[in-house]
PDB file of N, CA and C in Angstrom:
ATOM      1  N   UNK A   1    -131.865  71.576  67.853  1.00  0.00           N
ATOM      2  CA  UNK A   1    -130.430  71.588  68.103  1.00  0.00           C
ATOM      3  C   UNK A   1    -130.098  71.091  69.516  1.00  0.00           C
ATOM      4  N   UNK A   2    -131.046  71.100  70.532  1.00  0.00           N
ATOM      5  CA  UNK A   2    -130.804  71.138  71.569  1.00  0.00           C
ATOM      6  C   UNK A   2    -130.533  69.465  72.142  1.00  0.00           C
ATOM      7  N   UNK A   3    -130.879  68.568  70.858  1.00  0.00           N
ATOM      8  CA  UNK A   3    -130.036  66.985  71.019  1.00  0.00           C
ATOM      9  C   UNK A   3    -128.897  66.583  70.367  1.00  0.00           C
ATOM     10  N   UNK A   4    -128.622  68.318  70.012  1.00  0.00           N
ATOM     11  CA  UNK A   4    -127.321  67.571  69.432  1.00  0.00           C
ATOM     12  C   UNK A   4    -126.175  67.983  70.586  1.00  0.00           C
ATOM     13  N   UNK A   5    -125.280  66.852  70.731  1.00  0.00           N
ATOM     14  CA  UNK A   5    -123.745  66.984  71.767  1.00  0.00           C
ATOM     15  C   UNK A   5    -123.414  68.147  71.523  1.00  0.00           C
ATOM     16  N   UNK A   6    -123.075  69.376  72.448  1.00  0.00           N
ATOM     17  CA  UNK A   6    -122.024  69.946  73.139  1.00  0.00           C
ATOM     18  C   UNK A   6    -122.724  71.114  71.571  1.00  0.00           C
ATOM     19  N   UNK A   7    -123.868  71.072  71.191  1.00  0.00           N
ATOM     20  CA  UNK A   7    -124.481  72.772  70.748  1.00  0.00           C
ATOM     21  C   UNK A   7    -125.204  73.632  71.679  1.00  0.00           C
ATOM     22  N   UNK A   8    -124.889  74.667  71.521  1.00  0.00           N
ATOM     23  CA  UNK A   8    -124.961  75.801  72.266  1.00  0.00           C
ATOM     24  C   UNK A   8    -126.869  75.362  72.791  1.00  0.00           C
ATOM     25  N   UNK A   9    -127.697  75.002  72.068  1.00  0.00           N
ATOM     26  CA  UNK A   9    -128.903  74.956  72.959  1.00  0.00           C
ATOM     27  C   UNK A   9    -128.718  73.503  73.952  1.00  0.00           C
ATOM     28  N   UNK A  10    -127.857  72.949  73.459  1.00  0.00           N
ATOM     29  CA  UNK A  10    -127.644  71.536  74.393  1.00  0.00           C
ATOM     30  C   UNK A  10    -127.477  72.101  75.925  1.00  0.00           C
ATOM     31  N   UNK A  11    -126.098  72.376  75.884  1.00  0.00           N
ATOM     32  CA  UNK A  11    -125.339  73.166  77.264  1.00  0.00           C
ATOM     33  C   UNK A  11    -126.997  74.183  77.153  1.00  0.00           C
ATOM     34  N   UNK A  12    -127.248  74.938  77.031  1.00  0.00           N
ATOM     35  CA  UNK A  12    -128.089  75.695  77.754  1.00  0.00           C
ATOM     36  C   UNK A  12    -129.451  74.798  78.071  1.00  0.00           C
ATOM     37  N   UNK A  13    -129.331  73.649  78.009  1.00  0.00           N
ATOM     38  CA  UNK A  13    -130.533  72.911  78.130  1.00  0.00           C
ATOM     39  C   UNK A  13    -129.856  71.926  79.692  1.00  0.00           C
ATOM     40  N   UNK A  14    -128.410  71.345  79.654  1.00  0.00           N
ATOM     41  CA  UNK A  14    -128.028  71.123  80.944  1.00  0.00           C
ATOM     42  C   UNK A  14    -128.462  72.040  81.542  1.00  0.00           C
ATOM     43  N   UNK A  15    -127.570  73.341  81.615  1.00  0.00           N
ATOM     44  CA  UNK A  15    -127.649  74.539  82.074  1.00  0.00           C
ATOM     45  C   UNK A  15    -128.873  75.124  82.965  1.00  0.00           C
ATOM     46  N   UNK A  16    -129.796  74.735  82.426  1.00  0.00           N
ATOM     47  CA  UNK A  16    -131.142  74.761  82.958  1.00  0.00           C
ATOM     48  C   UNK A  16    -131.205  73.915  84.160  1.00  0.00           C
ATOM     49  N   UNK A  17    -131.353  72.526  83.724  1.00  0.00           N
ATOM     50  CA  UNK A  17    -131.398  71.273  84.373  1.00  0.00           C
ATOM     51  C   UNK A  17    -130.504  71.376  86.037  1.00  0.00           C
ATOM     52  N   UNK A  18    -129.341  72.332  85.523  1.00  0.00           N
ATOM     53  CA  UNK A  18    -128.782  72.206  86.835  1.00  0.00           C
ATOM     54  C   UNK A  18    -128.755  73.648  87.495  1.00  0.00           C
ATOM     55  N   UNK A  19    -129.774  74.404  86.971  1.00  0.00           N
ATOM     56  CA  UNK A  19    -130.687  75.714  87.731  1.00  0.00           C
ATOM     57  C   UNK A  19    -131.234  74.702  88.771  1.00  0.00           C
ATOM     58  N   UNK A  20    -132.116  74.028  87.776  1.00  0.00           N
ATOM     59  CA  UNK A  20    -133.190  73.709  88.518  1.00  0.00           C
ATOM     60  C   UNK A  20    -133.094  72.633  89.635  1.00  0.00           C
ATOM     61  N   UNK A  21    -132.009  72.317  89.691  1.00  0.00           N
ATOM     62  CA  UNK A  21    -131.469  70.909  91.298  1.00  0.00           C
ATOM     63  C   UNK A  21    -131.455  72.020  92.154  1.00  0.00           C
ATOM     64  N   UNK A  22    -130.702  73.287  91.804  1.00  0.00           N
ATOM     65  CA  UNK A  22    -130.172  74.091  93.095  1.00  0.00           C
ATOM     66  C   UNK A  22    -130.984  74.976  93.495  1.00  0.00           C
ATOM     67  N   UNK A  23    -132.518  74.784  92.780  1.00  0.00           N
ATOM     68  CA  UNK A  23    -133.276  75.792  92.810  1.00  0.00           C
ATOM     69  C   UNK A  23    -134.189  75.201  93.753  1.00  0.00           C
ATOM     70  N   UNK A  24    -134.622  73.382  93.321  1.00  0.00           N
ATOM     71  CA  UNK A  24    -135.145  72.365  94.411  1.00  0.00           C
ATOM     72  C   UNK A  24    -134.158  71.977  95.770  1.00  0.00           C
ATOM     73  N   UNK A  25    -133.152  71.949  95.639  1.00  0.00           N
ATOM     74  CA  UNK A  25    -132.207  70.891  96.778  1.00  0.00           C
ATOM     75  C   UNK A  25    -131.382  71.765  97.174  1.00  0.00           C
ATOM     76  N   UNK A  26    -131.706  72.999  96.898  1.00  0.00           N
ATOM     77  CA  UNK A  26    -130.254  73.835  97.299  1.00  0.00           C
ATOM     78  C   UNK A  26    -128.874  73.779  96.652  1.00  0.00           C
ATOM     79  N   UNK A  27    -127.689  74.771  97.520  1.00  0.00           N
ATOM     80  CA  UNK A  27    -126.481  74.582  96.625  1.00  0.00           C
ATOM     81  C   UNK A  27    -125.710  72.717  97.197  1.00  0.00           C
ATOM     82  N   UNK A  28    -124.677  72.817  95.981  1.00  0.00           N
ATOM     83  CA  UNK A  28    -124.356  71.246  96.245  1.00  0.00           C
ATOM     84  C   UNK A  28    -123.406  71.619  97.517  1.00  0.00           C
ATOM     85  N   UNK A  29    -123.082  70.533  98.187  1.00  0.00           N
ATOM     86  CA  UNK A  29    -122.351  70.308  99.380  1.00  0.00           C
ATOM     87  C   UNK A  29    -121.086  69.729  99.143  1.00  0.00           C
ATOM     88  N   UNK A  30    -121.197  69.348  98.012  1.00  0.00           N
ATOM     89  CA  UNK A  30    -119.549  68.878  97.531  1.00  0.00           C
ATOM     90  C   UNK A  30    -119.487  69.229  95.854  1.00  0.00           C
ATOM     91  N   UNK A  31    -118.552  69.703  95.695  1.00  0.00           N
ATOM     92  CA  UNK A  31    -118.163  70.011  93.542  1.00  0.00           C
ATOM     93  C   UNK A  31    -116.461  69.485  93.716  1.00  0.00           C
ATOM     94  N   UNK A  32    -116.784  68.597  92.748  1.00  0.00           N
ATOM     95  CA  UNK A  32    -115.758  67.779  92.568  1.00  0.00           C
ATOM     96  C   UNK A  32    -115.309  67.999  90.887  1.00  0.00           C
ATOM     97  N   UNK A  33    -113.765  67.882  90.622  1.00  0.00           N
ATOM     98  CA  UNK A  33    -113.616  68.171  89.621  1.00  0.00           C
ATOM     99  C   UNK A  33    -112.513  67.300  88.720  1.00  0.00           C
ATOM    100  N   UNK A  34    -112.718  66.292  87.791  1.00  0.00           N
ATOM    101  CA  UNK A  34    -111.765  65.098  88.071  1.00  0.00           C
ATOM    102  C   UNK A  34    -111.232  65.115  86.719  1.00  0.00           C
ATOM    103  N   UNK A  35    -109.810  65.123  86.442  1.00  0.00           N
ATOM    104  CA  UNK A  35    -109.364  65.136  85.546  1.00  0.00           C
ATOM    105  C   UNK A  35    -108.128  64.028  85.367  1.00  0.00           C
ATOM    106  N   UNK A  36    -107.714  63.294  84.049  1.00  0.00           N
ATOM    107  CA  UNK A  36    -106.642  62.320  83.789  1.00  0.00           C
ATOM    108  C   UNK A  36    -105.602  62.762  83.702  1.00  0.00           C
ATOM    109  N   UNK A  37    -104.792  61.964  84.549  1.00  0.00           N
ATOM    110  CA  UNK A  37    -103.336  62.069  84.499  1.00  0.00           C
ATOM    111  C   UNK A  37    -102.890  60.629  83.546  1.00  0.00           C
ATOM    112  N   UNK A  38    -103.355  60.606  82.742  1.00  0.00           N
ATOM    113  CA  UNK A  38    -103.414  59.419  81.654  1.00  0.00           C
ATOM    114  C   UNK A  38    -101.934  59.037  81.575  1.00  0.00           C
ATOM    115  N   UNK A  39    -100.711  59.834  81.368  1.00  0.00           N
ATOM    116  CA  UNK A  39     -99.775  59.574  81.059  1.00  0.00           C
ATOM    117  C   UNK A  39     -98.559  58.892  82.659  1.00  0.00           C
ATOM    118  N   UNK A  40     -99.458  59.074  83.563  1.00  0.00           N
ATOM    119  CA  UNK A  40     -99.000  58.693  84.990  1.00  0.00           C
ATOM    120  C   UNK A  40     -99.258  57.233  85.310  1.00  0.00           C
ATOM    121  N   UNK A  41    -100.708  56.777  84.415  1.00  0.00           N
ATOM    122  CA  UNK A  41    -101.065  55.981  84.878  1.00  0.00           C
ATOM    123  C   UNK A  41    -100.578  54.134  84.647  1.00  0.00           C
ATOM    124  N   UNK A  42     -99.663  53.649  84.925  1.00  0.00           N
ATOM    125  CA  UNK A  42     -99.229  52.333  84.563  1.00  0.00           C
ATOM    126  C   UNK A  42     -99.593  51.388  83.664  1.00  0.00           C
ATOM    127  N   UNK A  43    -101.000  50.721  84.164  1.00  0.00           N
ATOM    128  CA  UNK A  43    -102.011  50.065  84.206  1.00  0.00           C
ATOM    129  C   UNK A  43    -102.193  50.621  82.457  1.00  0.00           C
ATOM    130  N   UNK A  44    -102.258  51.893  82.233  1.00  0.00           N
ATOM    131  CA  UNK A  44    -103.011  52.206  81.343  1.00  0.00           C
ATOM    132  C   UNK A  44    -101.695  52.118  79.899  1.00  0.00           C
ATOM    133  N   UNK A  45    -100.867  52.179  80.484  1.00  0.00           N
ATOM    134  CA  UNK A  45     -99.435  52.712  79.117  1.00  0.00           C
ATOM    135  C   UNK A  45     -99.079  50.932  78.998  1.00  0.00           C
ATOM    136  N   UNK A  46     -99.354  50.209  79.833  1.00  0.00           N
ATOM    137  CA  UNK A  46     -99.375  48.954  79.887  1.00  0.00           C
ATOM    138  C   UNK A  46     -99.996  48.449  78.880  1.00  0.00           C
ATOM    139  N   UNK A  47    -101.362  48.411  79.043  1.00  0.00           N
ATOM    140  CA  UNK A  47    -102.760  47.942  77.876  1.00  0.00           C
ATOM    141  C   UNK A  47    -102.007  48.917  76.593  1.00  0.00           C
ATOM    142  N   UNK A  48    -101.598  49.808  76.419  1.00  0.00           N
ATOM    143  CA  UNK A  48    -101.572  50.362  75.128  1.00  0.00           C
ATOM    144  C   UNK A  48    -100.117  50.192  74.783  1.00  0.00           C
ATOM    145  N   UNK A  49     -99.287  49.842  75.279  1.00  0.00           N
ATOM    146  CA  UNK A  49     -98.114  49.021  74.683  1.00  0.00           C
ATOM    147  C   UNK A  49     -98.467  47.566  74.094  1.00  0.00           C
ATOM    148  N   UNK A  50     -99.088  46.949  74.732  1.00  0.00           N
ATOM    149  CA  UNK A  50     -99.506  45.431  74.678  1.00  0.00           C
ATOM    150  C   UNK A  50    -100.302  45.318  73.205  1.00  0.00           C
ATOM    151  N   UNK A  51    -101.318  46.388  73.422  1.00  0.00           N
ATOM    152  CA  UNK A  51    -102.410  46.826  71.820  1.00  0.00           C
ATOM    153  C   UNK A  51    -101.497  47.094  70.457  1.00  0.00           C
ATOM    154  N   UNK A  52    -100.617  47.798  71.009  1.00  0.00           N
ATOM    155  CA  UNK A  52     -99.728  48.431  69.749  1.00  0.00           C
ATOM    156  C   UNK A  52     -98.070  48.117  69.274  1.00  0.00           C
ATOM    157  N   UNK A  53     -97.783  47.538  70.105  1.00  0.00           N
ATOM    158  CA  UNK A  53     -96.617  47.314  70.271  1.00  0.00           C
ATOM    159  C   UNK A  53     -95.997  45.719  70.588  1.00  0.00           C
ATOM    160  N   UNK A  54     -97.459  45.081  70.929  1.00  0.00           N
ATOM    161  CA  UNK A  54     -97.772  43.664  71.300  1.00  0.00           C
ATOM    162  C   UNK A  54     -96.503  42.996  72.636  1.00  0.00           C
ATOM    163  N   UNK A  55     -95.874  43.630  72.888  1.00  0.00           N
ATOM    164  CA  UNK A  55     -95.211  43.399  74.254  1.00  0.00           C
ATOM    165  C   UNK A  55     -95.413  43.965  75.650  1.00  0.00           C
ATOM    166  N   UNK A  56     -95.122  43.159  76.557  1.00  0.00           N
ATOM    167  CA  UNK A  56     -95.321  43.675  78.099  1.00  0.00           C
ATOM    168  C   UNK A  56     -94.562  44.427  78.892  1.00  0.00           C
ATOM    169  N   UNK A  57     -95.213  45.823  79.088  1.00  0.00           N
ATOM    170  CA  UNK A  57     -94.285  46.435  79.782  1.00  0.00           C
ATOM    171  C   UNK A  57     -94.192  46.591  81.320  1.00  0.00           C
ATOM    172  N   UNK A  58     -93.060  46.281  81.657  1.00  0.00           N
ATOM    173  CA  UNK A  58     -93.144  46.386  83.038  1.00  0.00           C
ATOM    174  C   UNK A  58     -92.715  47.862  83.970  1.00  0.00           C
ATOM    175  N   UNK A  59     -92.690  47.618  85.092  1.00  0.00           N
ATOM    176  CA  UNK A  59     -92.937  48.800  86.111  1.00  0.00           C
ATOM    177  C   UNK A  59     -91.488  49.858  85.628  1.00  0.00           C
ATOM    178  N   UNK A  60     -90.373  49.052  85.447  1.00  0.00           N
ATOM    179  CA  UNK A  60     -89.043  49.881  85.660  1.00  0.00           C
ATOM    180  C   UNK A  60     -89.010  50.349  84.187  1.00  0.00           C
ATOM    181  N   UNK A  61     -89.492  49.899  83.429  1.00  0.00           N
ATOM    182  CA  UNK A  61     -89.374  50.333  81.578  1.00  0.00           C
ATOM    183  C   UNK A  61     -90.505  51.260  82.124  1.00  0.00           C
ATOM    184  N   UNK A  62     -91.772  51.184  82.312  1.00  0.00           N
ATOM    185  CA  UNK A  62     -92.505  52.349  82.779  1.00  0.00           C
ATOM    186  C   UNK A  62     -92.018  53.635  83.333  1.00  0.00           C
ATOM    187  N   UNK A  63     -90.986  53.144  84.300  1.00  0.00           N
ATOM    188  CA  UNK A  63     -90.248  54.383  84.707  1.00  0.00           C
ATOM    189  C   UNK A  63     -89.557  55.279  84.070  1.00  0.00           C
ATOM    190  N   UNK A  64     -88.736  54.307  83.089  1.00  0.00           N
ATOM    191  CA  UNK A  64     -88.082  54.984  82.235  1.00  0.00           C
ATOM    192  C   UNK A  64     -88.382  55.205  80.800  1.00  0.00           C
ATOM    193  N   UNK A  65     -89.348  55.203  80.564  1.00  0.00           N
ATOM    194  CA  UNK A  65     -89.900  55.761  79.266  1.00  0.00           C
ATOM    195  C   UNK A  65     -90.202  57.021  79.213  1.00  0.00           C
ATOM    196  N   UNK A  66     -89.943  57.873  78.158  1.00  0.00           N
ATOM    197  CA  UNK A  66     -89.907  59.137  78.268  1.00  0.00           C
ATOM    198  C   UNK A  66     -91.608  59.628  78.101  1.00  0.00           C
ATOM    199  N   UNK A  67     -91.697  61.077  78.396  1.00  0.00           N
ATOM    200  CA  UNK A  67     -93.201  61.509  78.288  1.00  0.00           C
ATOM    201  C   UNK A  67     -93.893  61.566  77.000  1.00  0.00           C
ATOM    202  N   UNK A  68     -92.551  61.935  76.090  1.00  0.00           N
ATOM    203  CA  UNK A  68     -92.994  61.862  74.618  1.00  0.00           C
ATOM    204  C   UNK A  68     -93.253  60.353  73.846  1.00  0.00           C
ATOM    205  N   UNK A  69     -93.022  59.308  74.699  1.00  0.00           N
ATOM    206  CA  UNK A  69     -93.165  58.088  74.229  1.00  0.00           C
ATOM    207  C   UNK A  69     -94.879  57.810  74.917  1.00  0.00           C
ATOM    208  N   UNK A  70     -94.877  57.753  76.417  1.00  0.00           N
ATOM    209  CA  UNK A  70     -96.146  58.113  77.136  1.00  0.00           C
ATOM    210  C   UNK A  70     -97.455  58.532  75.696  1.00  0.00           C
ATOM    211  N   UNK A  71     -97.392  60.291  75.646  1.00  0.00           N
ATOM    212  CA  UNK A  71     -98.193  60.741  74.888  1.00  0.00           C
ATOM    213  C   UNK A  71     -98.328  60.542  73.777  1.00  0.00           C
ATOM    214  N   UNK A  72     -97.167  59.452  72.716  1.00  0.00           N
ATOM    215  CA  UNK A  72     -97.686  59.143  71.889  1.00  0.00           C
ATOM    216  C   UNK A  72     -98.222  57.840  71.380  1.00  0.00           C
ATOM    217  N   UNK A  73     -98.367  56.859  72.525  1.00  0.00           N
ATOM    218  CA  UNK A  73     -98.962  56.018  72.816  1.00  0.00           C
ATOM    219  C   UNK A  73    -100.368  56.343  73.091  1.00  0.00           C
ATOM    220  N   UNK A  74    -100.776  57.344  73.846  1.00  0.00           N
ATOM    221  CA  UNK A  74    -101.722  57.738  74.577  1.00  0.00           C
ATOM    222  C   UNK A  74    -102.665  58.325  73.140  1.00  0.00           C
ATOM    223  N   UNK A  75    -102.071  59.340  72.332  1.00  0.00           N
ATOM    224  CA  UNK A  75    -103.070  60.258  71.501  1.00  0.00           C
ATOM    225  C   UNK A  75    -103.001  59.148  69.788  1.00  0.00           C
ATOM    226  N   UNK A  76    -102.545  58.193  69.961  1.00  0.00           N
ATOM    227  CA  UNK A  76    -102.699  56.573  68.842  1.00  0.00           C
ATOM    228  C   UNK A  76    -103.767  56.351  69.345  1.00  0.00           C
ATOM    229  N   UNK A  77    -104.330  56.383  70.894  1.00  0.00           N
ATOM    230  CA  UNK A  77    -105.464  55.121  70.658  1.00  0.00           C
ATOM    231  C   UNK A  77    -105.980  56.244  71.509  1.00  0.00           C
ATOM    232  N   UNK A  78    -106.966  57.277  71.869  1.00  0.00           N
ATOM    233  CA  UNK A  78    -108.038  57.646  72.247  1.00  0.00           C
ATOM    234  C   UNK A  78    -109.265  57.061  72.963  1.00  0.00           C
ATOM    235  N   UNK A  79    -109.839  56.189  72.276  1.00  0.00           N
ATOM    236  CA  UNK A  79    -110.933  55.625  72.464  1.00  0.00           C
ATOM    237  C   UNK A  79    -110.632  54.898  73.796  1.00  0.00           C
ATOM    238  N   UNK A  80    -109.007  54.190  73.374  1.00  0.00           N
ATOM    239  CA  UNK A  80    -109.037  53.090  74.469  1.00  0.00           C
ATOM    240  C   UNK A  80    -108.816  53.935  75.974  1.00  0.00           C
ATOM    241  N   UNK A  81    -108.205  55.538  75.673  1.00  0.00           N
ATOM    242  CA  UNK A  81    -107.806  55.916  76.931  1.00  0.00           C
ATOM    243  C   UNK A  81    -109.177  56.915  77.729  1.00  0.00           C
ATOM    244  N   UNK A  82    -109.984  56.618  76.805  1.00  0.00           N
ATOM    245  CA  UNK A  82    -111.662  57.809  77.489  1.00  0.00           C
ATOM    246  C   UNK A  82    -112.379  56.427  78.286  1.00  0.00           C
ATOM    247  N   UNK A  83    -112.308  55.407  77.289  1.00  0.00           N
ATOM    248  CA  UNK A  83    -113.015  53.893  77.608  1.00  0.00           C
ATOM    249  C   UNK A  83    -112.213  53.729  79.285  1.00  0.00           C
ATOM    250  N   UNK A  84    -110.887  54.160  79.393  1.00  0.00           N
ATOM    251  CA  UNK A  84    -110.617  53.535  80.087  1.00  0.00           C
ATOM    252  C   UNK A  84    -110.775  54.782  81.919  1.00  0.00           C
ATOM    253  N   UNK A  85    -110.269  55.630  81.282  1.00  0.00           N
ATOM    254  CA  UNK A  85    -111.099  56.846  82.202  1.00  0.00           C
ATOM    255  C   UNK A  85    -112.544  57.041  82.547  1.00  0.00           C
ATOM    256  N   UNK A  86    -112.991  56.458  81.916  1.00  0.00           N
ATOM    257  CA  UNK A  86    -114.702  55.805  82.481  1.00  0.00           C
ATOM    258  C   UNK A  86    -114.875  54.818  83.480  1.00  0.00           C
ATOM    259  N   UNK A  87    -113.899  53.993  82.999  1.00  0.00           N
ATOM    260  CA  UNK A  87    -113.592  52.800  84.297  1.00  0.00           C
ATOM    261  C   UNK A  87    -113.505  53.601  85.543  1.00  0.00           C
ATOM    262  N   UNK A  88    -112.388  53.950  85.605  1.00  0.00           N
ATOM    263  CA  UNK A  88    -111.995  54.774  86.884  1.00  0.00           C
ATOM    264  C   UNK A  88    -113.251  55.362  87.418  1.00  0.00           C
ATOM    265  N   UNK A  89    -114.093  56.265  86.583  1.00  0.00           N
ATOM    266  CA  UNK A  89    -114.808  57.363  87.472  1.00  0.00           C
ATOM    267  C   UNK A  89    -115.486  56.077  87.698  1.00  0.00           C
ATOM    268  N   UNK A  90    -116.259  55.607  87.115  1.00  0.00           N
ATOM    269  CA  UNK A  90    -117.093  54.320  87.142  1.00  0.00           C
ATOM    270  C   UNK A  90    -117.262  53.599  88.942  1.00  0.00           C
ATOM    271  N   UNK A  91    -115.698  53.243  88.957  1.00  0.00           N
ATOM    272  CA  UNK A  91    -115.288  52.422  90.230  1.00  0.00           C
ATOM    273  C   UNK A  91    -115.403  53.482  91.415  1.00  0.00           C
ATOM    274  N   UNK A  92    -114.872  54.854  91.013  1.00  0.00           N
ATOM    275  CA  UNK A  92    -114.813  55.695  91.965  1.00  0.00           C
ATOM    276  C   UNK A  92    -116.584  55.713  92.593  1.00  0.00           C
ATOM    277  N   UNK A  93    -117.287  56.497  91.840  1.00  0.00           N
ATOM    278  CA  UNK A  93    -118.860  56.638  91.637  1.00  0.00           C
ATOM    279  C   UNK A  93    -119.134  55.609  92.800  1.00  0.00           C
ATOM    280  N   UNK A  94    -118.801  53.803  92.455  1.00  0.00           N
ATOM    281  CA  UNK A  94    -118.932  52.774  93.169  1.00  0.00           C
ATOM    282  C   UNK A  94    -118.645  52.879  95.074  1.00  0.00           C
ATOM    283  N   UNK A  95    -117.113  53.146  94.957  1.00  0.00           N
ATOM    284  CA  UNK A  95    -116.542  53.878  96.396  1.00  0.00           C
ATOM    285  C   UNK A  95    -117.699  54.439  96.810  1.00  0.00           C
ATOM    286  N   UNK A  96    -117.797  55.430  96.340  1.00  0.00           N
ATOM    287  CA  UNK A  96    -118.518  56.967  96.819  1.00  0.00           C
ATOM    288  C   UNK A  96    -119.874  56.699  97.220  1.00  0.00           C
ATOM    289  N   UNK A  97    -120.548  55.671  96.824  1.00  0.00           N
ATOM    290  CA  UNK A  97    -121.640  55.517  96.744  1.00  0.00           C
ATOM    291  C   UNK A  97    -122.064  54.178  98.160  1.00  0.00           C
ATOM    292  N   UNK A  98    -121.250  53.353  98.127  1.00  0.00           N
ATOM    293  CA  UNK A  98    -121.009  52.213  99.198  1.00  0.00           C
ATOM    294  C   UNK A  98    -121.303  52.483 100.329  1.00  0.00           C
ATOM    295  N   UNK A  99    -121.734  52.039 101.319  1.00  0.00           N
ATOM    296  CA  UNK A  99    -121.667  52.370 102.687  1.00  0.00           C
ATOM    297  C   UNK A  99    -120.513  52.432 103.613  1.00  0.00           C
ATOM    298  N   UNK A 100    -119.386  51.819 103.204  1.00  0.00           N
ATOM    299  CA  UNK A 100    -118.324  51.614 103.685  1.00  0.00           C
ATOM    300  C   UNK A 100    -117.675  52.311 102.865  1.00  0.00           C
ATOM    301  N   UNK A 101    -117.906  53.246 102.158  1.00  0.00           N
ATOM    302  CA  UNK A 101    -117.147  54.532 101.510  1.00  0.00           C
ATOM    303  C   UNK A 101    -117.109  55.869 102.322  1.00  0.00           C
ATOM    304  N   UNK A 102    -116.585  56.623 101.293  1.00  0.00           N
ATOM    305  CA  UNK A 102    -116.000  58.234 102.602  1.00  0.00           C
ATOM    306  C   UNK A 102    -116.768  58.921 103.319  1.00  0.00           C
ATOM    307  N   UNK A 103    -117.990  58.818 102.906  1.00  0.00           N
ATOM    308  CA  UNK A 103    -119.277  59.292 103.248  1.00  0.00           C
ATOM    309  C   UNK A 103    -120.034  58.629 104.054  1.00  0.00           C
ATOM    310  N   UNK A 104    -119.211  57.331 104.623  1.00  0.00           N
ATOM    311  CA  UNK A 104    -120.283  56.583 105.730  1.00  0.00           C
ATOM    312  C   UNK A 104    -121.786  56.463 105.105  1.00  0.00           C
ATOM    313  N   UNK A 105    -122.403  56.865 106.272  1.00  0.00           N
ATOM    314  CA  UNK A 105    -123.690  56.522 106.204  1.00  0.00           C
ATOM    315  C   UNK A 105    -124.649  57.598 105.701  1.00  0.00           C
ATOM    316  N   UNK A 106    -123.852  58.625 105.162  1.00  0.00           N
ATOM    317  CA  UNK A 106    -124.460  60.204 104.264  1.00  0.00           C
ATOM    318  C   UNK A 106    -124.739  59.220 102.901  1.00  0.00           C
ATOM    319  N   UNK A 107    -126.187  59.645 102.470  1.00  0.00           N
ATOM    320  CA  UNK A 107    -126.067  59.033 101.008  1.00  0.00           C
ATOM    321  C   UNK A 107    -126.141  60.042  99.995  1.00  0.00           C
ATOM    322  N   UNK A 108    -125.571  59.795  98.483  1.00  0.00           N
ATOM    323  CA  UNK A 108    -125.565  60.681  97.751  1.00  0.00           C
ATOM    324  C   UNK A 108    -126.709  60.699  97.138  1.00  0.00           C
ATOM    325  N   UNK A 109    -127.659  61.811  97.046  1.00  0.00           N
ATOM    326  CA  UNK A 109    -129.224  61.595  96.777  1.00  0.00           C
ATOM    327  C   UNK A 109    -129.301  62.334  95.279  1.00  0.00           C
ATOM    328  N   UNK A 110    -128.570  63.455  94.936  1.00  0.00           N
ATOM    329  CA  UNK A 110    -128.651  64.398  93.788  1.00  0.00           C
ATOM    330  C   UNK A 110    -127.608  64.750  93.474  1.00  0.00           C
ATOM    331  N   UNK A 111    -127.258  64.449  92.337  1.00  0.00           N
ATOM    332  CA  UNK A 111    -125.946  64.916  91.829  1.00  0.00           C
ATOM    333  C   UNK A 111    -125.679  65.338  90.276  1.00  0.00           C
ATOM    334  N   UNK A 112    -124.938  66.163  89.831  1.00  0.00           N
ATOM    335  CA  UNK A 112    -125.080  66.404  88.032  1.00  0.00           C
ATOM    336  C   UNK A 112    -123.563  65.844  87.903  1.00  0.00           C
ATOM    337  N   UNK A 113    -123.815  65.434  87.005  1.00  0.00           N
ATOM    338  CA  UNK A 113    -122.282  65.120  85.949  1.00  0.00           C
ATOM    339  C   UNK A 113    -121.932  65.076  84.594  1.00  0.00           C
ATOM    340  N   UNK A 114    -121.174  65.729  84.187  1.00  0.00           N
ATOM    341  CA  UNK A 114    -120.540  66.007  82.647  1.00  0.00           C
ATOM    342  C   UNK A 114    -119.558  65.094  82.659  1.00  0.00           C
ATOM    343  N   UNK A 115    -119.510  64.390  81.508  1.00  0.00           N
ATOM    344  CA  UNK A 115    -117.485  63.770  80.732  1.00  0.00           C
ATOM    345  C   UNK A 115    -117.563  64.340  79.983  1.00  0.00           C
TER     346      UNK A 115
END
């Protein structure tokens, strides 16, 4: 059971995994916790108007589109909005990781991560 996604021996098999970083490397020095504001995001209600609706929306129709139009754009296409929240952490990860990122010249050596 313990290869199958998100069953109880799975998580207790992370679970372990991230005993055992803090048990070698100590506690982490940064816990970060990142969640979508999917329905905020422009860029993104953009691509899924264009997919579904086949027209371009711009910044001021963005503005004024209601939240219930937002979320039901958003929970139609799924795939495209996790695909696209991967991007993000993706690029972020990139930042974070750079030398000319927030961390200067600290490198990130050990780290766990869940989506």
């Amino acid at each position: 059971m313990k290869n199958i996604k998100n069953s109880p021996a799975h998580w207790a098999q992370e679970k372990g995994r991230v005993c055992a970083q803090i048990r070698q490397f100590g506690f982490p020095s940064l816990f970060m916790n990142l969640s979508a504001a999917k329905n905020r995001w422009f860029d993104l209600i953009k691509h899924l108007m264009y997919i579904h609706e086949n027209r371009i929306l711009t910044e001021s129709e963005f503005e004024t589109l209601t939240t219930t139009a937002r979320n039901k754009l958003i929970s139609n296409d799924p795939v495209t909005c996790a695909l696209y929240f991967e991007h993000k952490v993706k690029e972020l990860w990139k930042t974070f990781s750079c030398s000319e990122g927030p961390f200067g010249k600290f490198e990130i050596k050990h780290f766990y991560q869940r989506t």
